[in-house]
N, C-alpha and C. Protein backbone atom coordinates (compact mmCIF):
# COMPACT_ATOMS: atom_id res chain seq x y z
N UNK A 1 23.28 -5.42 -5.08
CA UNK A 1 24.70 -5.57 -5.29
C UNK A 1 24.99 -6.88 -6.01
N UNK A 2 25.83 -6.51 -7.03
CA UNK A 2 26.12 -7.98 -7.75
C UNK A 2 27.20 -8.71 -7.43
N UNK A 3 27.32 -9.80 -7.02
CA UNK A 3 28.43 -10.31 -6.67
C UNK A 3 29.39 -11.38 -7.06
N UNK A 4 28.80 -11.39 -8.57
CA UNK A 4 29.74 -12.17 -9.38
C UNK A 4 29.41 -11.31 -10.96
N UNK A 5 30.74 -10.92 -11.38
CA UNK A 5 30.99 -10.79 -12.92
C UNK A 5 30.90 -11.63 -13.68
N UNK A 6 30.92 -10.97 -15.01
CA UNK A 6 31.34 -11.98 -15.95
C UNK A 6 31.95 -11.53 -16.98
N UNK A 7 33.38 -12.08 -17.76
CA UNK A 7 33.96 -10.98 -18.22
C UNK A 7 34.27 -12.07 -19.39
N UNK A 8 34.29 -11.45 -20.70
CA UNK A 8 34.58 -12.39 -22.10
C UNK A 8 35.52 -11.87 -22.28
N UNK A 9 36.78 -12.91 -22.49
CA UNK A 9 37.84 -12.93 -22.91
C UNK A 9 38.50 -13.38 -24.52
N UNK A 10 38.16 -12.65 -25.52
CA UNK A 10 38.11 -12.63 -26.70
C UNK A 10 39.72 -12.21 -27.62
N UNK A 11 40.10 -13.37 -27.53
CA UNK A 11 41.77 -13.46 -28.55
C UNK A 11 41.58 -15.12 -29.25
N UNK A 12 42.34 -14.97 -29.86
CA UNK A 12 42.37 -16.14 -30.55
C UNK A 12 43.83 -17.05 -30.35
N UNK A 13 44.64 -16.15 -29.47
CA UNK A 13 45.70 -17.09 -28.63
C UNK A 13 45.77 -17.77 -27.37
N UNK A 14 45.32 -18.85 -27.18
CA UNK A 14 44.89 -19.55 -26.02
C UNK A 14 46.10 -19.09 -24.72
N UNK A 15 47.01 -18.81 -24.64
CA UNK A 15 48.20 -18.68 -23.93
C UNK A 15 47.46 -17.09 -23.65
N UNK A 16 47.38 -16.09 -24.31
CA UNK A 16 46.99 -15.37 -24.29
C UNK A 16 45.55 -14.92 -23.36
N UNK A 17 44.37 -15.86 -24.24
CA UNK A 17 43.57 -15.72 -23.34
C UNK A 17 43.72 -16.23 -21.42
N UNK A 18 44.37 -17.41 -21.58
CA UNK A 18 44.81 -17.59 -20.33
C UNK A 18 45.64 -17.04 -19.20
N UNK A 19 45.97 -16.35 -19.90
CA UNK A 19 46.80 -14.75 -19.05
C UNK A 19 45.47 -13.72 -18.61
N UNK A 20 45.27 -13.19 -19.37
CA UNK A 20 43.79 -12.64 -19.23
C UNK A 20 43.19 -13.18 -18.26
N UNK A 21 42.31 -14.50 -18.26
CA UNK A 21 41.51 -15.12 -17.74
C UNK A 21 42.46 -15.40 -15.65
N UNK A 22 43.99 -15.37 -15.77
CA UNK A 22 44.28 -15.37 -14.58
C UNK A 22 44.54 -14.08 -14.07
N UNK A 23 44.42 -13.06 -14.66
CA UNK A 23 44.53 -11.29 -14.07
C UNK A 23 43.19 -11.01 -13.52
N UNK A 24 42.09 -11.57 -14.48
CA UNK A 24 40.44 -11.00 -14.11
C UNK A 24 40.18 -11.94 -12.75
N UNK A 25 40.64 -13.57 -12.72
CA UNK A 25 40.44 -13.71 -11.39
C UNK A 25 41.21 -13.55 -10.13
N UNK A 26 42.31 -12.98 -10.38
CA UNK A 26 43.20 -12.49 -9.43
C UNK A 26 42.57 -10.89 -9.17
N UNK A 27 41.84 -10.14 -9.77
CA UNK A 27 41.40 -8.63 -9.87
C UNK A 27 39.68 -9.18 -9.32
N UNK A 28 39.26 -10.17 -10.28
CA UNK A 28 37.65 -10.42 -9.70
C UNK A 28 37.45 -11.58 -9.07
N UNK A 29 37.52 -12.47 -8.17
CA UNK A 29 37.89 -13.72 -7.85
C UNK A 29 36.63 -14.99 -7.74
N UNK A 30 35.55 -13.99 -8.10
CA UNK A 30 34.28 -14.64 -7.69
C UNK A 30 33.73 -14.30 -9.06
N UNK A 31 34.63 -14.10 -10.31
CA UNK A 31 33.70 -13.99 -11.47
C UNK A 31 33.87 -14.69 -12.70
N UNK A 32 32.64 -14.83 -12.82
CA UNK A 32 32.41 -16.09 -14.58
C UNK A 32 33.91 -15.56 -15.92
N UNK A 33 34.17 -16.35 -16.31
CA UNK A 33 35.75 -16.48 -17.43
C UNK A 33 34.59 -16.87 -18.41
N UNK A 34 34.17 -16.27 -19.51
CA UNK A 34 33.86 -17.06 -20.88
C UNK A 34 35.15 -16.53 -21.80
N UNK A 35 35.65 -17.59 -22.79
CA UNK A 35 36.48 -17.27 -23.29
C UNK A 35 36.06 -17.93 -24.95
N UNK A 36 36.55 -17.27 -26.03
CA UNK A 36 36.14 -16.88 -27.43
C UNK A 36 37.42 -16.76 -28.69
N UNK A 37 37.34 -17.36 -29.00
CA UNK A 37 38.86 -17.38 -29.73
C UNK A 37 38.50 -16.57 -31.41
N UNK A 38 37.09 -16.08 -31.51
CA UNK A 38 36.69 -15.78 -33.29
C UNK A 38 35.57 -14.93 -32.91
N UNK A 39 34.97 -13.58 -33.64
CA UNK A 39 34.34 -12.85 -33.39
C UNK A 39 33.07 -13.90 -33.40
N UNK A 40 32.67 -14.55 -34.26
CA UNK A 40 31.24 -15.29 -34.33
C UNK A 40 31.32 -16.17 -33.00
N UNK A 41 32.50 -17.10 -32.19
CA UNK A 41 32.28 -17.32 -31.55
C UNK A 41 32.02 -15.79 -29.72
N UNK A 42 32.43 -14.84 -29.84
CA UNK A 42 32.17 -13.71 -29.00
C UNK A 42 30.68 -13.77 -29.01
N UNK A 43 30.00 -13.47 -30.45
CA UNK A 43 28.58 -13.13 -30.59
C UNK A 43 27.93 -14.20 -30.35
N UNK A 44 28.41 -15.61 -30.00
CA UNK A 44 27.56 -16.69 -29.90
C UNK A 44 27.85 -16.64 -28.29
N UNK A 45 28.24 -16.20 -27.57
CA UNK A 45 28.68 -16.37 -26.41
C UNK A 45 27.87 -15.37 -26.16
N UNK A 46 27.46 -14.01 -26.45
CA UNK A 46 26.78 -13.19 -25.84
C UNK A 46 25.22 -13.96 -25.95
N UNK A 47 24.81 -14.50 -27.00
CA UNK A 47 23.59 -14.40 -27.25
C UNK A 47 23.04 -15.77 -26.55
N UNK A 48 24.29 -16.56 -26.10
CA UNK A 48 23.48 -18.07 -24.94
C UNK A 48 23.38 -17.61 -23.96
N UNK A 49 24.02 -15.92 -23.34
CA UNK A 49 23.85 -16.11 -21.75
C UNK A 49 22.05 -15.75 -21.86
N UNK A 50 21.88 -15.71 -20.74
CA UNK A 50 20.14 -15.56 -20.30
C UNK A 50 19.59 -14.61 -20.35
N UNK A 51 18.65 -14.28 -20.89
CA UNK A 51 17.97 -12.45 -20.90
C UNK A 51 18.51 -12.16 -19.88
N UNK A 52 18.84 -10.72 -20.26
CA UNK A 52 19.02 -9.85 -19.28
C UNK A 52 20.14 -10.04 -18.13
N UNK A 53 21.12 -10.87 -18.92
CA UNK A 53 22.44 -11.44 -17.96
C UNK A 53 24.17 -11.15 -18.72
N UNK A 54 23.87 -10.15 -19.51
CA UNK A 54 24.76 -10.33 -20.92
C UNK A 54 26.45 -10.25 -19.69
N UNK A 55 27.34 -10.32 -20.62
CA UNK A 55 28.73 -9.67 -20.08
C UNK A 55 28.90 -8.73 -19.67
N UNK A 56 29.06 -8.67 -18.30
CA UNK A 56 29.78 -7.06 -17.68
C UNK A 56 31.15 -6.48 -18.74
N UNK A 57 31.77 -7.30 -19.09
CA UNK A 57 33.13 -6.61 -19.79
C UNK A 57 33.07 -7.45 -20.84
N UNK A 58 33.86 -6.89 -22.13
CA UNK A 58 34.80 -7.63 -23.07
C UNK A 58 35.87 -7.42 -22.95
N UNK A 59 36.82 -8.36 -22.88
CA UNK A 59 38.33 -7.44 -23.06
C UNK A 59 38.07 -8.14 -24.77
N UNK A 60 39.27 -7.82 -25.99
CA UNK A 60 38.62 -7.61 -26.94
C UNK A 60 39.92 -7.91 -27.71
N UNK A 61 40.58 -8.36 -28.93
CA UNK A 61 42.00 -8.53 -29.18
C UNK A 61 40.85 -8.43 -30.42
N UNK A 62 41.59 -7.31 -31.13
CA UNK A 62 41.50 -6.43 -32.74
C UNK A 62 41.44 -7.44 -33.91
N UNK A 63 42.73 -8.15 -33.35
CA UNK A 63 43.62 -8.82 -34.62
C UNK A 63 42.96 -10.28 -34.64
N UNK A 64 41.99 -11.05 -34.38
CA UNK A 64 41.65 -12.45 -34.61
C UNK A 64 40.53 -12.50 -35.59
N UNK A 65 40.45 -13.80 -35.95
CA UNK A 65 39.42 -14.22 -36.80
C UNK A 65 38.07 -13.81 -37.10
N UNK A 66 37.95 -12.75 -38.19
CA UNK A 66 36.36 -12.67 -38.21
C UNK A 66 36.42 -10.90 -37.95
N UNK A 67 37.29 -10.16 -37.51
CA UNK A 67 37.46 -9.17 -36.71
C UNK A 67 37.53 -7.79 -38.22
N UNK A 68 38.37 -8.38 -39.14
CA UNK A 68 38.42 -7.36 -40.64
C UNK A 68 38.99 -5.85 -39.92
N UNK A 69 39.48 -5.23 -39.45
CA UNK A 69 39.89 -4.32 -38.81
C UNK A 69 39.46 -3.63 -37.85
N UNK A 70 38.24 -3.19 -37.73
CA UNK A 70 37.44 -2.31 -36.84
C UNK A 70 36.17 -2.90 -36.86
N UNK A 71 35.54 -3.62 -38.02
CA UNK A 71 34.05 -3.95 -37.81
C UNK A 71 33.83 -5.02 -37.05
N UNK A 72 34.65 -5.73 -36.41
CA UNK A 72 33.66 -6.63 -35.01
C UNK A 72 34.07 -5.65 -33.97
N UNK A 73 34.49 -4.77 -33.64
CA UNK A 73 34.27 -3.62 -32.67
C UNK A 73 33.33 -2.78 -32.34
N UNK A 74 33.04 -2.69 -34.06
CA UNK A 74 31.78 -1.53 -34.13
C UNK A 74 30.56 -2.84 -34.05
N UNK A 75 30.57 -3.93 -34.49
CA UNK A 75 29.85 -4.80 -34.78
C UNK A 75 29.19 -4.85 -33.48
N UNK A 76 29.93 -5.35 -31.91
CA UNK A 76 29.74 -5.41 -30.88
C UNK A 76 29.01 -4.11 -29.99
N UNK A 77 29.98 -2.92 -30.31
CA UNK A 77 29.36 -1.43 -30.13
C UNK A 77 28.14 -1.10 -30.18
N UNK A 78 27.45 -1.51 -31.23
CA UNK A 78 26.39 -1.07 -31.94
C UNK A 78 25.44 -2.49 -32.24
N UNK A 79 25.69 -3.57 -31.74
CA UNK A 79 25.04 -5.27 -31.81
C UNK A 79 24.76 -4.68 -30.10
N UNK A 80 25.40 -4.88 -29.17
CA UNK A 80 25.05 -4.97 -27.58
C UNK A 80 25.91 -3.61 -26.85
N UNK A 81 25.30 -2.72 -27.14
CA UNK A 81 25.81 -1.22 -26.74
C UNK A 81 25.74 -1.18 -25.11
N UNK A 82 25.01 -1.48 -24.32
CA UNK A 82 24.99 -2.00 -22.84
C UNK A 82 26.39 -2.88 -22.34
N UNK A 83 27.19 -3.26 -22.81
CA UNK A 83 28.81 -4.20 -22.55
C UNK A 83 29.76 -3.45 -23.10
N UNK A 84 30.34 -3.00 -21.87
CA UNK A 84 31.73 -2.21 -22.23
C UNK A 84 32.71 -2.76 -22.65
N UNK A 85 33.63 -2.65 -23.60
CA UNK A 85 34.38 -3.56 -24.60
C UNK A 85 35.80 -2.70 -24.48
N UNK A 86 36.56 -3.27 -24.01
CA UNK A 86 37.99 -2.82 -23.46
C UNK A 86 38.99 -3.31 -24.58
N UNK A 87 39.48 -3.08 -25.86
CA UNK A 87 40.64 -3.57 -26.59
C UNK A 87 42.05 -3.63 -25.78
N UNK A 88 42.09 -5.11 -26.34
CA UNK A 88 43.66 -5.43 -25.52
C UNK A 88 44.29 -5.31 -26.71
């Protein structure tokens, strides 16, 4: 049983992400907040956690830096297919 998440919070509006980041610990209360404001920073965030420790969730905002419409979606999809990626 795992007993701490970890959920990436990926917008590029800090107000924003910080809404986010207080719903997941009000919903998960015992789980890791990485937060990502640019798709390269998302993919640099997946690739420091530790083998075999990636993100339980993305929540995911379309519209930020680096994102071009759909390809850091598919980028992520098909880069780390194991992390379910939730668009906000």
């Amino acid at each position: 049983m795992v007993d701490r998440n970890c959920v990436l919070i990926a917008d590029d509006h800090p107000l924003m992400r910080s809404a986010l980041a207080q719903a997941v610990s009000q919903a998960l209360p015992r789980s890791e907040i990485i937060e990502a404001g640019t798709l390269d920073e998302v993919v640099k965030s997946i690739r420091l956690r530790p083998p075999g420790a990636p993100p339980d969730l993305i929540l995911l905002d379309l519209n930020m830096p680096g994102m071009s419409a759909y390809y850091g979606f598919f980028l992520l999809a098909l880069g780390f297919p194991g992390i379910p990626v939730i668009v906000v």
